[in-house]
C-alpha atoms as a PDB file:
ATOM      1  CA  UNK A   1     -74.354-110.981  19.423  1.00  0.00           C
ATOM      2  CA  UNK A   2     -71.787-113.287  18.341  1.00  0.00           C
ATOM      3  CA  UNK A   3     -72.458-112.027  14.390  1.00  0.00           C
ATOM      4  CA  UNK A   4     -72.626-108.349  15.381  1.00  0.00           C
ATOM      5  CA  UNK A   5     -68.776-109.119  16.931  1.00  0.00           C
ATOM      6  CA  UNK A   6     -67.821-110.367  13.789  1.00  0.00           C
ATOM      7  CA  UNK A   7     -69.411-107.623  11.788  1.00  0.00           C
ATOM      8  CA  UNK A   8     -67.787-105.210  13.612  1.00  0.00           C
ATOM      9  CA  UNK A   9     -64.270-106.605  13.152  1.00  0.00           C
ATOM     10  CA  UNK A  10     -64.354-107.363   9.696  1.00  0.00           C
ATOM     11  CA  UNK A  11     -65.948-103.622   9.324  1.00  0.00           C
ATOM     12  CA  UNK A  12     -62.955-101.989  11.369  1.00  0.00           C
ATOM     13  CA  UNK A  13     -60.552-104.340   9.533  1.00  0.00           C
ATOM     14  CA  UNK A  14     -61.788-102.748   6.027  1.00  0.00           C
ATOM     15  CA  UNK A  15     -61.701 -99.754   7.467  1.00  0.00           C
ATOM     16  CA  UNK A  16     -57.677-100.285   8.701  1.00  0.00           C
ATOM     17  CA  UNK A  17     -57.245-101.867   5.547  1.00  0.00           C
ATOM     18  CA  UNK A  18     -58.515 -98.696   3.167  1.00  0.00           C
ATOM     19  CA  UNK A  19     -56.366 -96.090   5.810  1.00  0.00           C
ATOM     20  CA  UNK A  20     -53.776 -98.356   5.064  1.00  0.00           C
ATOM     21  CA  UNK A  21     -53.741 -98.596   1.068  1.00  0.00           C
ATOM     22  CA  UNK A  22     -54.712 -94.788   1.079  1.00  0.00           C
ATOM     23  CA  UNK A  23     -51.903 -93.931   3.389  1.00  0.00           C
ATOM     24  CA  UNK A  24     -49.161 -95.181   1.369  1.00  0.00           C
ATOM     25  CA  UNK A  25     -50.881 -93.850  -1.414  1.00  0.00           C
ATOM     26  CA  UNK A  26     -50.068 -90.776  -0.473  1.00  0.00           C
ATOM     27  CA  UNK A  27     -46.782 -91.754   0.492  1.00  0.00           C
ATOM     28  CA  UNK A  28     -46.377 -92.669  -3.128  1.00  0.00           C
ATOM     29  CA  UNK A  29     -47.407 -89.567  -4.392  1.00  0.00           C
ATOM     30  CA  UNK A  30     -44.988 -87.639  -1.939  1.00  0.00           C
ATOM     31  CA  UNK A  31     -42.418 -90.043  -2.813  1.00  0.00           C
ATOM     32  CA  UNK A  32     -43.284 -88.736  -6.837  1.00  0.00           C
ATOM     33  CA  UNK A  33     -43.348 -84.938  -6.226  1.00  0.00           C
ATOM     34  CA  UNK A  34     -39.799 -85.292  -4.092  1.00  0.00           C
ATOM     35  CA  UNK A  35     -38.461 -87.002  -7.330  1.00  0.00           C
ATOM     36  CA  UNK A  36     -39.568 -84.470  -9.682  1.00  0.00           C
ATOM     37  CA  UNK A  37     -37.341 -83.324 -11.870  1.00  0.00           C
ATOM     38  CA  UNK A  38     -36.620 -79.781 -12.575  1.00  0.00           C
ATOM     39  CA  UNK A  39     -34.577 -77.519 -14.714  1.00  0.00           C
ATOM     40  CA  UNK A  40     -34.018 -73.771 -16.424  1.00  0.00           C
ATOM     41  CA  UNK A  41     -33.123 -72.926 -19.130  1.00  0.00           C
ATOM     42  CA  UNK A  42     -31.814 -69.157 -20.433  1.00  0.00           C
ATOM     43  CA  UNK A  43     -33.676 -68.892 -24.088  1.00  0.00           C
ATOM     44  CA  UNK A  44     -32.419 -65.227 -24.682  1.00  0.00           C
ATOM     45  CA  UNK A  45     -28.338 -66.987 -24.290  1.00  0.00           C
ATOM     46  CA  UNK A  46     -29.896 -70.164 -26.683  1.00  0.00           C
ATOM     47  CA  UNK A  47     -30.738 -67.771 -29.037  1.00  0.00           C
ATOM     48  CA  UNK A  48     -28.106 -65.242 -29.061  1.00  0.00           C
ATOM     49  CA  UNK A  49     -25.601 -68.383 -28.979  1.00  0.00           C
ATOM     50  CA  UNK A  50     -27.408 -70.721 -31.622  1.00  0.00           C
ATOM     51  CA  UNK A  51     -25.365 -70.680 -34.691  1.00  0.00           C
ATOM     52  CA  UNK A  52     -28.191 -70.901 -37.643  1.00  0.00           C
ATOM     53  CA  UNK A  53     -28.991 -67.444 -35.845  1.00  0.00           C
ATOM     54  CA  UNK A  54     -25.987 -65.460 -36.102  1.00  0.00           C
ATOM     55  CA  UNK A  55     -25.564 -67.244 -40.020  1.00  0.00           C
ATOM     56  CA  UNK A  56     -29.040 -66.593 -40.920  1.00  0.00           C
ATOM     57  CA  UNK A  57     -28.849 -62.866 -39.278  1.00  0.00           C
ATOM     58  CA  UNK A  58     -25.070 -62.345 -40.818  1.00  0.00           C
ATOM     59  CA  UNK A  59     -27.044 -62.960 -44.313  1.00  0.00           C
ATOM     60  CA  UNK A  60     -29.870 -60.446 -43.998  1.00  0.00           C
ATOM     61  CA  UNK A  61     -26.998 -57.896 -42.341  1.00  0.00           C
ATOM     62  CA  UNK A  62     -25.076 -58.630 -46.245  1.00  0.00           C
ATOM     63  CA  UNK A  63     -28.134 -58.162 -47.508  1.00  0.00           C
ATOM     64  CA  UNK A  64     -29.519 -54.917 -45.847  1.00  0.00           C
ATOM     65  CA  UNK A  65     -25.835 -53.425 -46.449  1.00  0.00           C
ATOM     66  CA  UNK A  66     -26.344 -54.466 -50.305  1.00  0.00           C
ATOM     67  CA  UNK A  67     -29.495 -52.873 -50.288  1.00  0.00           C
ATOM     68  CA  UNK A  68     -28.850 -49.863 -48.541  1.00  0.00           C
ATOM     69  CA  UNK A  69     -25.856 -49.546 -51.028  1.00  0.00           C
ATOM     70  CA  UNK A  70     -28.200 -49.663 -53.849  1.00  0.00           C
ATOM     71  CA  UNK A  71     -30.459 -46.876 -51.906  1.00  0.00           C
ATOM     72  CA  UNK A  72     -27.301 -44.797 -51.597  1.00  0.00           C
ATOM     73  CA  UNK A  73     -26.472 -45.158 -55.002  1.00  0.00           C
ATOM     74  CA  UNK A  74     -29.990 -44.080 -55.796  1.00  0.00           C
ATOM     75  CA  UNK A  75     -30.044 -40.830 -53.472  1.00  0.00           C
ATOM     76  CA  UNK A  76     -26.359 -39.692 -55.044  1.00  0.00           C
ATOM     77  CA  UNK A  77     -28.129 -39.520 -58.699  1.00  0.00           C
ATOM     78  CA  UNK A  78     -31.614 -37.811 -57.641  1.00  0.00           C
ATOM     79  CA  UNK A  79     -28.755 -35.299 -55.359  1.00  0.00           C
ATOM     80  CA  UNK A  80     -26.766 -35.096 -58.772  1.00  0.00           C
ATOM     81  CA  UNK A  81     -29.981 -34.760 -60.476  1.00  0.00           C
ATOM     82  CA  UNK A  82     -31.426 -31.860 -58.334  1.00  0.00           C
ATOM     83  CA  UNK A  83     -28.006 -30.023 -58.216  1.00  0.00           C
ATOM     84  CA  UNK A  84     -27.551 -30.273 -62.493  1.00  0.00           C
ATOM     85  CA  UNK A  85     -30.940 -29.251 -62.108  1.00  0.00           C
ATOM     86  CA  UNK A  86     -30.747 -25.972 -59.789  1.00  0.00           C
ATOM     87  CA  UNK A  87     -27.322 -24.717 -61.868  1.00  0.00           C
ATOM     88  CA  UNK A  88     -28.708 -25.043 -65.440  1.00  0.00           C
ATOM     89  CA  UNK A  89     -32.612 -24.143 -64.316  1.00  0.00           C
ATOM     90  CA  UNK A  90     -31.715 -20.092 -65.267  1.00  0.00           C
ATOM     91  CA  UNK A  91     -30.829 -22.087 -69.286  1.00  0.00           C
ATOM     92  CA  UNK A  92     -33.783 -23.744 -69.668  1.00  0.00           C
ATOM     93  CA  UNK A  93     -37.248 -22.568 -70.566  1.00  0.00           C
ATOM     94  CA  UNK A  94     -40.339 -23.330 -68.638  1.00  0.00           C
ATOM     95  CA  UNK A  95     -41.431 -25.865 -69.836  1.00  0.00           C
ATOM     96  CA  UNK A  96     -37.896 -27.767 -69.502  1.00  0.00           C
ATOM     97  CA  UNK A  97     -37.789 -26.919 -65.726  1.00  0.00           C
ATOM     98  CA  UNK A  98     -41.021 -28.627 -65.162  1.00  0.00           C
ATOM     99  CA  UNK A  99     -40.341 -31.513 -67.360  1.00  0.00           C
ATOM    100  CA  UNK A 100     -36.556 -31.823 -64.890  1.00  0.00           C
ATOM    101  CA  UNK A 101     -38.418 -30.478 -61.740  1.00  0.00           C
ATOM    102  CA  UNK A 102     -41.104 -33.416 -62.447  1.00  0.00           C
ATOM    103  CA  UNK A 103     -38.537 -36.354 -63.509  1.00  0.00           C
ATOM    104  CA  UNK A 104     -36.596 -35.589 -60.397  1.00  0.00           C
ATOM    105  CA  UNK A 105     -40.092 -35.693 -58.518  1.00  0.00           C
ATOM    106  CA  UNK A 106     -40.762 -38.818 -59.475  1.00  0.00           C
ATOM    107  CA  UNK A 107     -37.741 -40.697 -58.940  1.00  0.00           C
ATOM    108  CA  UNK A 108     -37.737 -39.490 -55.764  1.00  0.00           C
ATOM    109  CA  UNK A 109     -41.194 -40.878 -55.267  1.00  0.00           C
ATOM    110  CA  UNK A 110     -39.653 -44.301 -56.392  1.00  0.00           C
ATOM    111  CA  UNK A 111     -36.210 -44.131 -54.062  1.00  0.00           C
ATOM    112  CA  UNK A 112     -38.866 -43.839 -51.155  1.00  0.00           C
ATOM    113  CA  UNK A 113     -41.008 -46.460 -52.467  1.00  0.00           C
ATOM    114  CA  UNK A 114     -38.450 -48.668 -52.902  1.00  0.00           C
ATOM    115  CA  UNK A 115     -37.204 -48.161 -49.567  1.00  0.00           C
ATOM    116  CA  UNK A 116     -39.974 -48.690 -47.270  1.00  0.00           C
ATOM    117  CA  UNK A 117     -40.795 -52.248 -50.190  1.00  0.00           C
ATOM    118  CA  UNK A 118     -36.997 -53.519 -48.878  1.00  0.00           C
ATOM    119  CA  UNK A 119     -37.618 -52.341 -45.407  1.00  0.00           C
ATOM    120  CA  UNK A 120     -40.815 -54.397 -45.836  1.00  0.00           C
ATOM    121  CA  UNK A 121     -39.151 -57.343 -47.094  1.00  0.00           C
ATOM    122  CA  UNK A 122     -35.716 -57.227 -44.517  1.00  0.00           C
ATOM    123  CA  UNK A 123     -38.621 -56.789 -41.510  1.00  0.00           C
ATOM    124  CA  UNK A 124     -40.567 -59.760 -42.503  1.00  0.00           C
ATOM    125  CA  UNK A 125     -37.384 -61.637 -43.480  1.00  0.00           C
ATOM    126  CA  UNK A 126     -36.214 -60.812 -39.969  1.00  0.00           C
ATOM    127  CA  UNK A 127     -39.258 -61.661 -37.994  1.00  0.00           C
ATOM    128  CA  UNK A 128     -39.593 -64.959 -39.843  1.00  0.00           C
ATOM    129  CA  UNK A 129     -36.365 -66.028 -38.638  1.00  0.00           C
ATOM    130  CA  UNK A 130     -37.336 -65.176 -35.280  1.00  0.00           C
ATOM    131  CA  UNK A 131     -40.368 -67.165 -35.181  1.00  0.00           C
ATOM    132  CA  UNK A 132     -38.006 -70.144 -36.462  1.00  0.00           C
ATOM    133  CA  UNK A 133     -35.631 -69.962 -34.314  1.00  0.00           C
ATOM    134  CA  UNK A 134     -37.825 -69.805 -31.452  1.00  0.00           C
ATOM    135  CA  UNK A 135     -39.638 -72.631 -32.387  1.00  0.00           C
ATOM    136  CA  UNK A 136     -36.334 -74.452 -32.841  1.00  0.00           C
ATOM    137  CA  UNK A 137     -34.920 -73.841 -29.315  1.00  0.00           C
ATOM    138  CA  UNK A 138     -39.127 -74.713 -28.010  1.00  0.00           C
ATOM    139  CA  UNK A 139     -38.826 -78.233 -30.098  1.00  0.00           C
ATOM    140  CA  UNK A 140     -35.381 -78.056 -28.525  1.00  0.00           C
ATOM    141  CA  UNK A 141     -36.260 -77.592 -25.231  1.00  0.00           C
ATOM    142  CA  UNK A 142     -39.466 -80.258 -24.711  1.00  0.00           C
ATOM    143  CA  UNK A 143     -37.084 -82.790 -26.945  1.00  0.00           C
ATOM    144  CA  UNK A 144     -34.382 -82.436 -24.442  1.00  0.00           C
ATOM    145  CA  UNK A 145     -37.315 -82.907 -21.003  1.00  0.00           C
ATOM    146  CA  UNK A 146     -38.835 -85.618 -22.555  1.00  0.00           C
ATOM    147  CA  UNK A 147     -35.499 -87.914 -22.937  1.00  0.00           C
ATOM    148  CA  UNK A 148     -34.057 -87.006 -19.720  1.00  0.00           C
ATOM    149  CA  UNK A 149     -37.519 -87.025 -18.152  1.00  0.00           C
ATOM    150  CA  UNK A 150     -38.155 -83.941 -16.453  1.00  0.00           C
ATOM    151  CA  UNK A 151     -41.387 -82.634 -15.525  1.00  0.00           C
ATOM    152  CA  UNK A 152     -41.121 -79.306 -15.270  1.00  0.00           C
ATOM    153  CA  UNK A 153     -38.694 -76.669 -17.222  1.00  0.00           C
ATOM    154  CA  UNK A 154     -39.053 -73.038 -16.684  1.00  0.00           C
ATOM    155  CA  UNK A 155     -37.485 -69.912 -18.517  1.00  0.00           C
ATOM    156  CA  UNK A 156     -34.924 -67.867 -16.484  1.00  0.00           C
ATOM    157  CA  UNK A 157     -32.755 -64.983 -17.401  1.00  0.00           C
ATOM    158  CA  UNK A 158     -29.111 -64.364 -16.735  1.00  0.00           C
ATOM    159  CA  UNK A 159     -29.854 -60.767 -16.497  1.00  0.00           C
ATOM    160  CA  UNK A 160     -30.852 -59.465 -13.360  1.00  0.00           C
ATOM    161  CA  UNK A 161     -33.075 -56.506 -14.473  1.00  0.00           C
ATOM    162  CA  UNK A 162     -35.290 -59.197 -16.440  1.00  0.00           C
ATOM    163  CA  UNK A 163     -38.431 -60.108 -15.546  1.00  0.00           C
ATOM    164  CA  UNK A 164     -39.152 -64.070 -15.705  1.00  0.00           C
ATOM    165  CA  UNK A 165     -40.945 -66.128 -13.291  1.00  0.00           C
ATOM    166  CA  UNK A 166     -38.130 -67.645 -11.830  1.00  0.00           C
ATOM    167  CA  UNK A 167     -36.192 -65.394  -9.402  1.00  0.00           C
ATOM    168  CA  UNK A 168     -33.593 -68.063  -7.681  1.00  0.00           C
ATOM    169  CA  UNK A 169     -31.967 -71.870  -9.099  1.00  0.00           C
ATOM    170  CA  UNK A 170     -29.015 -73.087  -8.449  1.00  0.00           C
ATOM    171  CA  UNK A 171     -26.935 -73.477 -11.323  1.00  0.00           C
ATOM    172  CA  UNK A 172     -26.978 -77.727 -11.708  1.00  0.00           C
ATOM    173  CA  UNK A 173     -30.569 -77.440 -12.912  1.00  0.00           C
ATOM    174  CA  UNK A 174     -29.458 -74.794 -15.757  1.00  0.00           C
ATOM    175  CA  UNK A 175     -29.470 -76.685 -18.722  1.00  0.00           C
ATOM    176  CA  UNK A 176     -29.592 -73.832 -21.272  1.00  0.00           C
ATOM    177  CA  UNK A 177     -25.617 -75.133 -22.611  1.00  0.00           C
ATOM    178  CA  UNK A 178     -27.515 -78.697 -22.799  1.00  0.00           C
ATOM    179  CA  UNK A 179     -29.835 -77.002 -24.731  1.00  0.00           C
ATOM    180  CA  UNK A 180     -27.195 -74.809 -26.897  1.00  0.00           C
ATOM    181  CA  UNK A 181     -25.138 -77.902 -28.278  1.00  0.00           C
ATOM    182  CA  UNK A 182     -27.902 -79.829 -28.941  1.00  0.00           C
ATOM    183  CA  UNK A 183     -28.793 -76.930 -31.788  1.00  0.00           C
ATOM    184  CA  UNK A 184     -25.342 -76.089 -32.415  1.00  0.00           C
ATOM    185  CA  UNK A 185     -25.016 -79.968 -33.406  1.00  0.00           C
ATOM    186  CA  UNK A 186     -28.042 -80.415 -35.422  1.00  0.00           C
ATOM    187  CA  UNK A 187     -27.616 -77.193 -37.077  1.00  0.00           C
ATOM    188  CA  UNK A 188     -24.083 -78.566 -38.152  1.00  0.00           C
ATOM    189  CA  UNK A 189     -25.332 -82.125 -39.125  1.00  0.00           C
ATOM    190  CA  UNK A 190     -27.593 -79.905 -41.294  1.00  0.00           C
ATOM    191  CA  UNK A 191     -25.091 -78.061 -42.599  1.00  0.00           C
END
């Protein structure tokens, strides 16, 4: 009888013990989720605000306005061409109207291939930067939680009519001008 007793206490004591340890367990891991840290961050204001951005898109805007000069300068001959054409067509024989009719033709054919080959080239120009700069503001972004340790950082949107997953913060866990500087500088260290 005497052993049963002390069976049963040292049985209710390892029980006490394990609702103990798993108690504050959980405590701990209450304790961990209340000290989570949190923060948003505006990617469409990172991006419109980064700097290698608006230098990288002010060089394909020179460059499309080149080009499209070049296209214009193209048109205004085949237009010259077509208008020397129709006034001397009633001069020339048959065969000479074909021969202008066809050269005219064909550099038309080559003023439209050559602009959808530099529309090509200015939309995958464009899109590459795109991807880039995204990926710089993502690097960005998970650089900046993992040295200031936070566990969780979620896209928001200034704009009201936007759809993101986060519909309130309060503004002290914004850190999309954290986020814009740290670019801004590397970008300029780069420079």
């Amino acid at each position: 009888m005497k052993y049963r007793a002390v069976m049963l206490v040292t049985i209710g004591c390892f029980l006490l013990a394990a609702m103990l340890l798993l108690n504050s367990h959980v405590r701990a891991q209450d304790d961990a989720v209340s000290n989570w840290r949190i923060a948003v961050v505006d990617r469409k204001a990172v991006f419109n605000e980064y700097r290698k951005q608006q230098d990288e898109m002010a060089k394909l805007e020179r460059e499309l306005t080149d080009m499209q000069n070049e296209l214009d300068s193209m048109s205004q001959r085949i237009e010259s061409a077509k208008n020397a054409y129709l006034e001397g067509r009633d001069g020339m024989t048959e065969l000479e109207r074909d021969a202008e009719r066809g050269r005219i033709q064909e550099e038309f054919v080559q003023y439209e291939a050559e602009l959808k080959s530099r529309q090509a080239r200015i939309d995958s120009r464009t899109a590459a930067l795109i991807r880039t700069v995204r990926n710089d503001i993502d690097e960005a972004i998970a650089r900046y939680g993992e040295e200031n340790r936070y566990h969780l950082i979620f896209e928001s949107d200034a704009d009201p009519q936007s759809r993101t997953s986060v519909l309130y913060y309060h503004s002290r866990i914004d850190i999309t001008l954290d986020v814009q500087r740290i670019l801004n500088e590397a970008y300029a260290r780069a420079q």
